[in-house]
N, C-alpha and C. Protein backbone atom coordinates (compact mmCIF):
# COMPACT_ATOMS: atom_id res chain seq x y z
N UNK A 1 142.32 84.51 94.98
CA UNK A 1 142.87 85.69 94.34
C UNK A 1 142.02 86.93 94.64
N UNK A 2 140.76 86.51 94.79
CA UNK A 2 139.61 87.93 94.90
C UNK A 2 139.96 88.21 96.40
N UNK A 3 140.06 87.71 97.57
CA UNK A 3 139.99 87.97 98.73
C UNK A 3 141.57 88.54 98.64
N UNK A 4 142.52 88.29 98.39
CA UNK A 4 143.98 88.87 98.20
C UNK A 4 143.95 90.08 97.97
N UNK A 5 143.06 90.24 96.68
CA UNK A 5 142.90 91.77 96.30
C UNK A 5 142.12 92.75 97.25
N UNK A 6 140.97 92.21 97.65
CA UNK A 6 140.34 93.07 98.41
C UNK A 6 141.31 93.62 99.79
N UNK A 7 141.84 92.51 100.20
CA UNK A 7 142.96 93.08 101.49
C UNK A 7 143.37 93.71 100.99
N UNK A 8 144.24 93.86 99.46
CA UNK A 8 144.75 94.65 98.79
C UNK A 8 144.74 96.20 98.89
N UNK A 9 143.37 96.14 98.28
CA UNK A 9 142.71 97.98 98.48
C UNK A 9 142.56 98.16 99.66
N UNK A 10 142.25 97.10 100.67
CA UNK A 10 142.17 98.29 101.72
C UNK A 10 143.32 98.76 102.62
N UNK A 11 144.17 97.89 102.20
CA UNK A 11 145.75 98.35 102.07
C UNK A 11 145.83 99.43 101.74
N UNK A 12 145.77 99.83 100.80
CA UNK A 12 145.66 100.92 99.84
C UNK A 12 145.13 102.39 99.63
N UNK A 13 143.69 101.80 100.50
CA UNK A 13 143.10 102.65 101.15
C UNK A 13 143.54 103.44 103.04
N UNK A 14 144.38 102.42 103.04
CA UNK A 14 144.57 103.39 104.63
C UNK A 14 146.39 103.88 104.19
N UNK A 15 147.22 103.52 103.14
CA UNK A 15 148.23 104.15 102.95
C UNK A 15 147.47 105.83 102.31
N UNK A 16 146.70 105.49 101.83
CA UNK A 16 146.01 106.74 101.03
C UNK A 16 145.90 107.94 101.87
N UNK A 17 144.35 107.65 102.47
CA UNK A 17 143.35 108.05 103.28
C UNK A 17 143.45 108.38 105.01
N UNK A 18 144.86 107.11 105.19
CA UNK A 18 144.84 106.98 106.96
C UNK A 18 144.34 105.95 108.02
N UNK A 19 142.84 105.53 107.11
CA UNK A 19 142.07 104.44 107.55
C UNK A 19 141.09 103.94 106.70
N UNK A 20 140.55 102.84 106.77
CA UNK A 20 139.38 101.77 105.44
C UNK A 20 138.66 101.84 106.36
N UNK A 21 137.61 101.96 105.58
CA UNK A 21 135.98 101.81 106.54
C UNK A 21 135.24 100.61 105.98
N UNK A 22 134.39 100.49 106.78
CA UNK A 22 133.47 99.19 107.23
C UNK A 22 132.79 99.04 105.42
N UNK A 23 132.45 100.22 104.84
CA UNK A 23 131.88 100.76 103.90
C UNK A 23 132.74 100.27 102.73
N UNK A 24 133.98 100.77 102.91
CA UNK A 24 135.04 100.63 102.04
C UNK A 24 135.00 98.88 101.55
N UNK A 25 134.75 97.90 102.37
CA UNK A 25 135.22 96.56 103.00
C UNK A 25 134.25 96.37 102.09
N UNK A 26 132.71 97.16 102.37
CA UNK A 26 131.40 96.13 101.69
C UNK A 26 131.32 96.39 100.60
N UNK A 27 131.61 97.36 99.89
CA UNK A 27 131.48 97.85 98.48
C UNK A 27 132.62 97.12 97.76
N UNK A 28 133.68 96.36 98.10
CA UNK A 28 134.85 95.89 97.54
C UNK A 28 134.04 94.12 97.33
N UNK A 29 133.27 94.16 97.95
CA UNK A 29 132.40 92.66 98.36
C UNK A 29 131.03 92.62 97.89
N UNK A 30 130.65 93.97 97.30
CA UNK A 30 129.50 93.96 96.43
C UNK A 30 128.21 93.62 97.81
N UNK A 31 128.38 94.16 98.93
CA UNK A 31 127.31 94.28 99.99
C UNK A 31 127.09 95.91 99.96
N UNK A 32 125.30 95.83 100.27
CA UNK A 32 125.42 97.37 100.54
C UNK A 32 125.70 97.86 102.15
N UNK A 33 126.35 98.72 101.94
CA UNK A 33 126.78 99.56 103.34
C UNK A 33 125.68 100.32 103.73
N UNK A 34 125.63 101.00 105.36
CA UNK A 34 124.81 101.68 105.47
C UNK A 34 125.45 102.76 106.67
N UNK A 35 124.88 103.92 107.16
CA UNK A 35 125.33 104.89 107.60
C UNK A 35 126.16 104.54 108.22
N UNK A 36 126.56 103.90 109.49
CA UNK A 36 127.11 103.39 110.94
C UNK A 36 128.55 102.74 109.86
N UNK A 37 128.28 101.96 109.15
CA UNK A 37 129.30 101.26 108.83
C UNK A 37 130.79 102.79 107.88
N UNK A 38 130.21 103.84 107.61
CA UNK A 38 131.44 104.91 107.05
C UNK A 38 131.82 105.41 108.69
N UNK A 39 131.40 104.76 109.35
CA UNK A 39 132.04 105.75 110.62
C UNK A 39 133.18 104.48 111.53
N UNK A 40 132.98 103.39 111.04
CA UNK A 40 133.95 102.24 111.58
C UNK A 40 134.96 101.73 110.60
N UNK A 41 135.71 101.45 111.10
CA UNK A 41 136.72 100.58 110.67
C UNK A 41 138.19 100.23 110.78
N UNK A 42 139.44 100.50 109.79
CA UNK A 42 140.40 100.46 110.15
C UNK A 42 141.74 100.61 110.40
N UNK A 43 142.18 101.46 110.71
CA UNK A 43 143.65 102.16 110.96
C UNK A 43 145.11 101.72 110.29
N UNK A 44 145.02 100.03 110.80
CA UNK A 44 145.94 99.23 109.87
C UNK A 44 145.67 98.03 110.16
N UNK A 45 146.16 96.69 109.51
CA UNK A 45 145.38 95.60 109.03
C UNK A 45 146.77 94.78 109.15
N UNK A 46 147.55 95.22 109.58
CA UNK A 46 149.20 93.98 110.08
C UNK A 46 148.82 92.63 110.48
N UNK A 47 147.58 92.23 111.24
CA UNK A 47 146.40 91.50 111.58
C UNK A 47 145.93 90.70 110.88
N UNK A 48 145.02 90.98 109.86
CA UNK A 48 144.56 90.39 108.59
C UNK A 48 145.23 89.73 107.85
N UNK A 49 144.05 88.21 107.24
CA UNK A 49 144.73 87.28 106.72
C UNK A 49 143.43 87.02 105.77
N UNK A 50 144.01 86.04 104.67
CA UNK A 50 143.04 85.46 103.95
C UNK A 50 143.21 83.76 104.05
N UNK A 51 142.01 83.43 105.05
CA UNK A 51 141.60 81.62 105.38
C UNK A 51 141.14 81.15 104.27
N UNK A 52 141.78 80.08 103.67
CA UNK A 52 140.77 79.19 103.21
C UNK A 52 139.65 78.03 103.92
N UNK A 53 138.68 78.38 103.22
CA UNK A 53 137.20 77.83 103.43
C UNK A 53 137.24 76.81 102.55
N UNK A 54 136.09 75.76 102.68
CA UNK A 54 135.65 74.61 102.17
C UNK A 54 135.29 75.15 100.28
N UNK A 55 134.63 76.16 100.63
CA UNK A 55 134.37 76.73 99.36
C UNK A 55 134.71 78.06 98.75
N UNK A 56 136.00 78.33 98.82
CA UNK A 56 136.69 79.78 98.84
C UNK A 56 137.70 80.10 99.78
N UNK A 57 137.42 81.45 99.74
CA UNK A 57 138.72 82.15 100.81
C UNK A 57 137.62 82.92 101.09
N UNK A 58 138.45 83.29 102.53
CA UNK A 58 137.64 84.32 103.48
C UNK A 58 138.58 85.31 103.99
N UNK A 59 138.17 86.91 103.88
CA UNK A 59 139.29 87.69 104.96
C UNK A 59 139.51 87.66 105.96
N UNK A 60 140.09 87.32 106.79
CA UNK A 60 139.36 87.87 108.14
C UNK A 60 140.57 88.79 108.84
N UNK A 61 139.42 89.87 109.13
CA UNK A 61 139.82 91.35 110.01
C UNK A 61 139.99 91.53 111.20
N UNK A 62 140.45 92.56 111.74
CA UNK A 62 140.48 92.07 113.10
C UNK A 62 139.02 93.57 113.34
N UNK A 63 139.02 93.26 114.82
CA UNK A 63 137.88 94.36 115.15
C UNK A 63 137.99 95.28 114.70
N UNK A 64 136.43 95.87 114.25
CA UNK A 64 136.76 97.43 113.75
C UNK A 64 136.47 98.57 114.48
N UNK A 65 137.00 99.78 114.47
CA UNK A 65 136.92 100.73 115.63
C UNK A 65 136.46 102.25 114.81
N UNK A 66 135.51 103.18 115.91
CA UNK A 66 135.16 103.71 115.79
C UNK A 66 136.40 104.75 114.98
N UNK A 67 136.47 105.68 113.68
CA UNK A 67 137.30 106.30 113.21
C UNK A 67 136.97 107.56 113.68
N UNK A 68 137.93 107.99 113.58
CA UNK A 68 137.85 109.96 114.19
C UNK A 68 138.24 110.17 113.16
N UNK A 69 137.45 110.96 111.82
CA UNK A 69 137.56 111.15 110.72
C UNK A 69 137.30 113.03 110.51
C-alpha cells in the first residue's frame, strides 16, 4: 500500500509541476536527497510499477533524466 502511494504522488507531482524529481522520490521514502538529485528525474512514469519483494514491495522507475526546469 506504501509503495502504491508513493507512485501515487509522484503521479501527482508531474500532473502538477510537469515533472518529479529524484528529491521528490527520496523525501516520499524518508532518504535524504542531495543537490544533483533536484536536478533529475521524471517527466512521466507510464513505465513504473510496484514488484513485490520477499519482504515488501518495491517501485521500480524507469531511468531518470536530466530536467530542464
Amino acid at each position: 500500500e506504501e509503495a502504491e502511494r508513493v507512485l501515487a504522488e509522484l503521479h501527482e507531482h508531474i500532473d502538477v509541476y510537469g515533472y518529479a524529481t529524484i528529491s521528490d522520490y527520496y523525501e516520499l521514502v524518508d532518504i535524504e536527497p542531495n543537490y544533483a538529485d533536484h536536478q533529475y528525474g521524471w517527466t512521466e512514469l507510464s513505465e513504473a510499477v510496484v514488484v513485490p519483494r520477499e519482504h515488501g514491495y518495491v517501485v521500480k522507475l524507469p531511468a531518470a533524466r536530466r530536467l530542464n526546469k
